[in-house]
N, C-alpha and C. Protein backbone atom coordinates (compact mmCIF):
# COMPACT_ATOMS: atom_id res chain seq x y z
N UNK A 1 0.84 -1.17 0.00
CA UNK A 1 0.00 0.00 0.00
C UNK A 1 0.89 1.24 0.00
N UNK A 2 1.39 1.66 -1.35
CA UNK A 2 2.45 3.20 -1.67
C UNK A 2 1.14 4.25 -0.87
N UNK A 3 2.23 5.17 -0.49
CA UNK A 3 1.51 6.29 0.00
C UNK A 3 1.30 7.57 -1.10
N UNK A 4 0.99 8.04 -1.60
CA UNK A 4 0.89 9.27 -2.57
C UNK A 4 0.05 10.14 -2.28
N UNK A 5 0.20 11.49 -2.61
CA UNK A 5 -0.24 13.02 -2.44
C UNK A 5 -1.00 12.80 -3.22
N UNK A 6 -2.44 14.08 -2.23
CA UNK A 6 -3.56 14.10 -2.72
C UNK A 6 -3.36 15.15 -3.56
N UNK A 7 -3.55 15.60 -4.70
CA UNK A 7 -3.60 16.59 -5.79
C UNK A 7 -4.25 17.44 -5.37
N UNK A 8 -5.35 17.39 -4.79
CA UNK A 8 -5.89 18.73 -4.19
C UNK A 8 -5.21 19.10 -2.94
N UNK A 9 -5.57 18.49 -1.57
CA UNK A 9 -4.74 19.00 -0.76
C UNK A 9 -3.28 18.56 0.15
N UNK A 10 -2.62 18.20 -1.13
CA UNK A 10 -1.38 17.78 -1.18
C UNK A 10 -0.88 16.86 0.23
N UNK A 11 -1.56 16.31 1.05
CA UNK A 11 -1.31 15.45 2.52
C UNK A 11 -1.00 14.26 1.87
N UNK A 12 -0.59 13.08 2.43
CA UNK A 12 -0.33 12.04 1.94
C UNK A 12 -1.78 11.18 2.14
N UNK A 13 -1.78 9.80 1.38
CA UNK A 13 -3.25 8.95 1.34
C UNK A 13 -2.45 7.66 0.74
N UNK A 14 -3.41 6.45 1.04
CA UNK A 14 -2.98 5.57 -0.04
C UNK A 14 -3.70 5.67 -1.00
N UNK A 15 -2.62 4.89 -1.93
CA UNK A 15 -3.28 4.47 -3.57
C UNK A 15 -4.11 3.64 -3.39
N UNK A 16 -4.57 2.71 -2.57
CA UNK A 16 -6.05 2.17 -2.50
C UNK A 16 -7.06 2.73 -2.70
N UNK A 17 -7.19 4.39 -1.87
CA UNK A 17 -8.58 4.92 -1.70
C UNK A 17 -8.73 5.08 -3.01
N UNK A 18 -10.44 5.60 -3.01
CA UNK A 18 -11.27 6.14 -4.28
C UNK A 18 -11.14 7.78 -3.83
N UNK A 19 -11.22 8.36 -2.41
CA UNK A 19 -11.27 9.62 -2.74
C UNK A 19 -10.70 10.02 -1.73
N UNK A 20 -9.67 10.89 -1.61
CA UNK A 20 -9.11 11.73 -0.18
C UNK A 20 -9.52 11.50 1.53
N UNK A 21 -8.70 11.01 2.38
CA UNK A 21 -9.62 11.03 3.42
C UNK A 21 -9.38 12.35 4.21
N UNK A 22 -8.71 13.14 3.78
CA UNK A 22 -8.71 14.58 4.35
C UNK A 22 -9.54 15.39 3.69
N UNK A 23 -9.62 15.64 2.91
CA UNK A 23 -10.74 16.50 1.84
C UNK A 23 -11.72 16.16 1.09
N UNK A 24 -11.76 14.75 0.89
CA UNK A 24 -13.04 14.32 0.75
C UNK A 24 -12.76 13.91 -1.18
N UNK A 25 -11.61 14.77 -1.92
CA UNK A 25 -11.71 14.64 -3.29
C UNK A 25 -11.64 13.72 -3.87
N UNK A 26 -12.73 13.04 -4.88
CA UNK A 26 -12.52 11.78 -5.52
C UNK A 26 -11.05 11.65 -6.26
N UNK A 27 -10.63 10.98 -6.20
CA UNK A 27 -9.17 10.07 -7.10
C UNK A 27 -9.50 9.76 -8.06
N UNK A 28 -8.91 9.83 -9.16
CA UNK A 28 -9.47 8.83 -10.40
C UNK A 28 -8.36 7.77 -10.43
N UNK A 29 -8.38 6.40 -10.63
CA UNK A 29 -7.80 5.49 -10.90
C UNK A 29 -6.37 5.54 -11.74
N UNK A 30 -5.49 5.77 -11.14
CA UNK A 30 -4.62 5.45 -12.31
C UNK A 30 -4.18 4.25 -13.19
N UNK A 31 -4.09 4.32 -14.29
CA UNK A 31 -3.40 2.95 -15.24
C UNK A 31 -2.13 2.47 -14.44
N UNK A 32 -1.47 3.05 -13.76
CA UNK A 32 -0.36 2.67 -13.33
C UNK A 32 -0.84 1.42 -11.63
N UNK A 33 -1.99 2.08 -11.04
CA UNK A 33 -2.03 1.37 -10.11
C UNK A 33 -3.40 -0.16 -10.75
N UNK A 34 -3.36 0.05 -11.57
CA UNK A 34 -4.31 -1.05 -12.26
C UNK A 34 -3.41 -2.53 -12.05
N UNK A 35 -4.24 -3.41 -11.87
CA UNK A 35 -2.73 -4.60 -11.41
C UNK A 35 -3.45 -5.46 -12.63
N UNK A 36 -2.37 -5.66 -12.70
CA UNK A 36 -2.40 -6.42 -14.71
C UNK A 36 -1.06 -7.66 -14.10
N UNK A 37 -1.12 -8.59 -13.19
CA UNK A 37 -0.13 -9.53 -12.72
C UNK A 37 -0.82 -10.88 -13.57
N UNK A 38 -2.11 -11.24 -13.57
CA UNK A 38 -2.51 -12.24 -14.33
C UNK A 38 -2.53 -11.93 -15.62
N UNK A 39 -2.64 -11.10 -16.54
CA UNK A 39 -2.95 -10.73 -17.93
C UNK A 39 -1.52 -10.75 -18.45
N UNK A 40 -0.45 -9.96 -17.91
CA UNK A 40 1.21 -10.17 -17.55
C UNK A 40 1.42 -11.52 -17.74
N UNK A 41 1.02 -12.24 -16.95
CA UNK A 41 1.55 -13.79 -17.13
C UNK A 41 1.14 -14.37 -18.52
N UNK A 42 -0.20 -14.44 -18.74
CA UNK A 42 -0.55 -15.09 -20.18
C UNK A 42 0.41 -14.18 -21.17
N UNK A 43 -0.08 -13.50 -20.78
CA UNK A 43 0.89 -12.66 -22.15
C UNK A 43 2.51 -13.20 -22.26
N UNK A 44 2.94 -13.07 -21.28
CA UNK A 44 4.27 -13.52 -21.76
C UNK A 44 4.40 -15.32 -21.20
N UNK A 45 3.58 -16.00 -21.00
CA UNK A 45 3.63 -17.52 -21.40
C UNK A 45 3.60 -17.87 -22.63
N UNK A 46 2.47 -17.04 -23.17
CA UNK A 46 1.99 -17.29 -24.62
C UNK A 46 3.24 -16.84 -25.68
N UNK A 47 3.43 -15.77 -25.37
CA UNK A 47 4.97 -15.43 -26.09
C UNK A 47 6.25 -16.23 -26.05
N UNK A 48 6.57 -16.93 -24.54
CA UNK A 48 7.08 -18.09 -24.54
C UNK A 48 7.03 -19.12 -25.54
N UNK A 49 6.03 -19.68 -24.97
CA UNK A 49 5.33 -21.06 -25.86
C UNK A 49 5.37 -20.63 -27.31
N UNK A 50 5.28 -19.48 -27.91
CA UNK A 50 4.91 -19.44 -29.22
C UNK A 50 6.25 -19.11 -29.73
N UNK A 51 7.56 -18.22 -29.10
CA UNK A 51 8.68 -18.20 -29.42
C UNK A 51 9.28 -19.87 -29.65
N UNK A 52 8.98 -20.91 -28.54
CA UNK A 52 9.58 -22.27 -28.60
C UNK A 52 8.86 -22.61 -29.88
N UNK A 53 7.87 -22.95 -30.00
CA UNK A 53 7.01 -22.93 -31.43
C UNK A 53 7.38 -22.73 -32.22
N UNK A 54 8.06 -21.56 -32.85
CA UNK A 54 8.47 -21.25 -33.94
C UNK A 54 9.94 -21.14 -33.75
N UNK A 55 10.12 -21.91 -32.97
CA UNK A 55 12.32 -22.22 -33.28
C UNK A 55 12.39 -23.80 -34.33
N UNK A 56 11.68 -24.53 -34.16
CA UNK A 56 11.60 -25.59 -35.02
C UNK A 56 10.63 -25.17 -36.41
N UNK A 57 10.73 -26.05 -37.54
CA UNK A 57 10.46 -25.94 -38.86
C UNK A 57 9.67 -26.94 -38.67
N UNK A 58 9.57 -27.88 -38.28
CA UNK A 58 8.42 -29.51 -38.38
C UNK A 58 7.33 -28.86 -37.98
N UNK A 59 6.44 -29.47 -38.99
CA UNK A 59 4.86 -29.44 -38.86
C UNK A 59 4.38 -30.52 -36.97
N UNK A 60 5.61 -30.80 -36.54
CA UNK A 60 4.96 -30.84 -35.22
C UNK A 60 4.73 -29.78 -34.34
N UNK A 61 5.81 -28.43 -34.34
CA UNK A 61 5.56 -27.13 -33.88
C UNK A 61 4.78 -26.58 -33.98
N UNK A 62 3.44 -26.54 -35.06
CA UNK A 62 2.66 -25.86 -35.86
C UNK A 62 1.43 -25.73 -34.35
N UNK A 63 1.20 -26.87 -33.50
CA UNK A 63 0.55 -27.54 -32.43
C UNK A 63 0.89 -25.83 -31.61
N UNK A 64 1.94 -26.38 -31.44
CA UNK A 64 2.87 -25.20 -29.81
C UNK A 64 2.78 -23.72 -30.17
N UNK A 65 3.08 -23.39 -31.65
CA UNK A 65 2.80 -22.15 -31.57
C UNK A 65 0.92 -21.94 -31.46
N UNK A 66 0.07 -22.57 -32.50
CA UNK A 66 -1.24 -22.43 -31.77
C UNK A 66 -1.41 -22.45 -30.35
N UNK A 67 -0.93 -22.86 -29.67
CA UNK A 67 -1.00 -22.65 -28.50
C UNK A 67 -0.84 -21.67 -27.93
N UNK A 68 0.37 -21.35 -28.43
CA UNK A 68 1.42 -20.54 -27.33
C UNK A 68 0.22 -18.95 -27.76
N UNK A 69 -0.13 -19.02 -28.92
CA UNK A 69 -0.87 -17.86 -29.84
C UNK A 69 -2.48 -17.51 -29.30
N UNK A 70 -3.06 -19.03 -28.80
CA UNK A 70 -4.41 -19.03 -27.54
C UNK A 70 -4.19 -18.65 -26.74
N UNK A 71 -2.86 -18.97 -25.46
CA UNK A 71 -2.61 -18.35 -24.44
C UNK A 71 -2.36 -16.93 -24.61
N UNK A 72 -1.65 -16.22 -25.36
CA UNK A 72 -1.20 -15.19 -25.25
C UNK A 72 -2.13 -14.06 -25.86
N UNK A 73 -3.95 -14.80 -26.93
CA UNK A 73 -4.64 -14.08 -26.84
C UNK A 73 -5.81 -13.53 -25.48
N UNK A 74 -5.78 -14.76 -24.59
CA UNK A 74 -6.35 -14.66 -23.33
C UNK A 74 -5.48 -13.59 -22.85
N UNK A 75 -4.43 -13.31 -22.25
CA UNK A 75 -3.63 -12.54 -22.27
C UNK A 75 -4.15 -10.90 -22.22
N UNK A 76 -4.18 -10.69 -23.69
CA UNK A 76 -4.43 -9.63 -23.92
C UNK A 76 -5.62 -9.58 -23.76
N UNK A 77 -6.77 -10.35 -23.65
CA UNK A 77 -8.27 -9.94 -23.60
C UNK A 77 -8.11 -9.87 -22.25
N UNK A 78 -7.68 -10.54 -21.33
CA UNK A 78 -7.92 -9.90 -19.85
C UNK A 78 -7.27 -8.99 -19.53
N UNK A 79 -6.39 -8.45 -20.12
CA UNK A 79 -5.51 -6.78 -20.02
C UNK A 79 -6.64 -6.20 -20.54
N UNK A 80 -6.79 -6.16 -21.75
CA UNK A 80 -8.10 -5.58 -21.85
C UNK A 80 -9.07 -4.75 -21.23
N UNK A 81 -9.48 -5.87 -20.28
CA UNK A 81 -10.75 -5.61 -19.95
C UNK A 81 -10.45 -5.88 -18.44
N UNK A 82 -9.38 -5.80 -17.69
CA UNK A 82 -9.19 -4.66 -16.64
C UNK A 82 -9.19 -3.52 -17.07
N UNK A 83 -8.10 -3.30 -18.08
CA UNK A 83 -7.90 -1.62 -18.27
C UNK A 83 -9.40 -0.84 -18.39
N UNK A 84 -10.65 -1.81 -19.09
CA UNK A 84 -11.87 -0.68 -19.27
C UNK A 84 -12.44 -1.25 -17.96
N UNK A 85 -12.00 -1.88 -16.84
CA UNK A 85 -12.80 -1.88 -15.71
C UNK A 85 -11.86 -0.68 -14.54
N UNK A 86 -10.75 -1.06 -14.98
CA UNK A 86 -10.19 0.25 -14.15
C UNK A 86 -10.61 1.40 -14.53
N UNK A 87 -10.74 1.85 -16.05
CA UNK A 87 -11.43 2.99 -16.54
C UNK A 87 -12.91 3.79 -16.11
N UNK A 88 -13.25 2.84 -16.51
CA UNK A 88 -15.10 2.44 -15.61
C UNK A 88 -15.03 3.36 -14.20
N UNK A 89 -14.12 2.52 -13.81
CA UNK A 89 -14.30 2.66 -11.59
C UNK A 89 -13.93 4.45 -11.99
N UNK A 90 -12.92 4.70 -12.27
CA UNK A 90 -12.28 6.15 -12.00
C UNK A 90 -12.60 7.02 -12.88
């Protein structure tokens, strides 16, 4: 829980709250405090898996990169769609 200044009346607060507990001013959400730790992971599993995928030429790889290319679109759809739920809240 980082501590950061309230923009209006500059006291310290955490980045948890929604709005100032000294002044009362709503916060808007930042992208930065948005936690993207699961969407992070697919994304770069899938990039994994699909880099190993495409180091071989055999039509047995063809399997691993589909894969690696499913995981790493989950990935981005749940980055996604935190970012418009973090958007949403703030």
């Amino acid at each position: 829980m980082p501590l950061i200044n309230c923009p209006d009346c500059n006291r310290q607060i955490s980045s948890d709250v929604k709005a100032c507990i000294h002044c009362g001013k709503p916060l808007p959400q930042a992208l930065s405090n948005t936690k993207v730790g699961l969407p992070a992971f697919f994304i770069i599993l899938g990039l994994i898996i699909f880099a190993i995928g495409a180091t071989g030429i055999s039509r047995d790889h063809e399997g691993i990169r589909f894969i690696g290319g499913i995981i790493l679109a989950i990935g981005i759809v749940f980055l996604v769609a935190r970012l418009i739920a973090a958007k949403s809240a703030g």
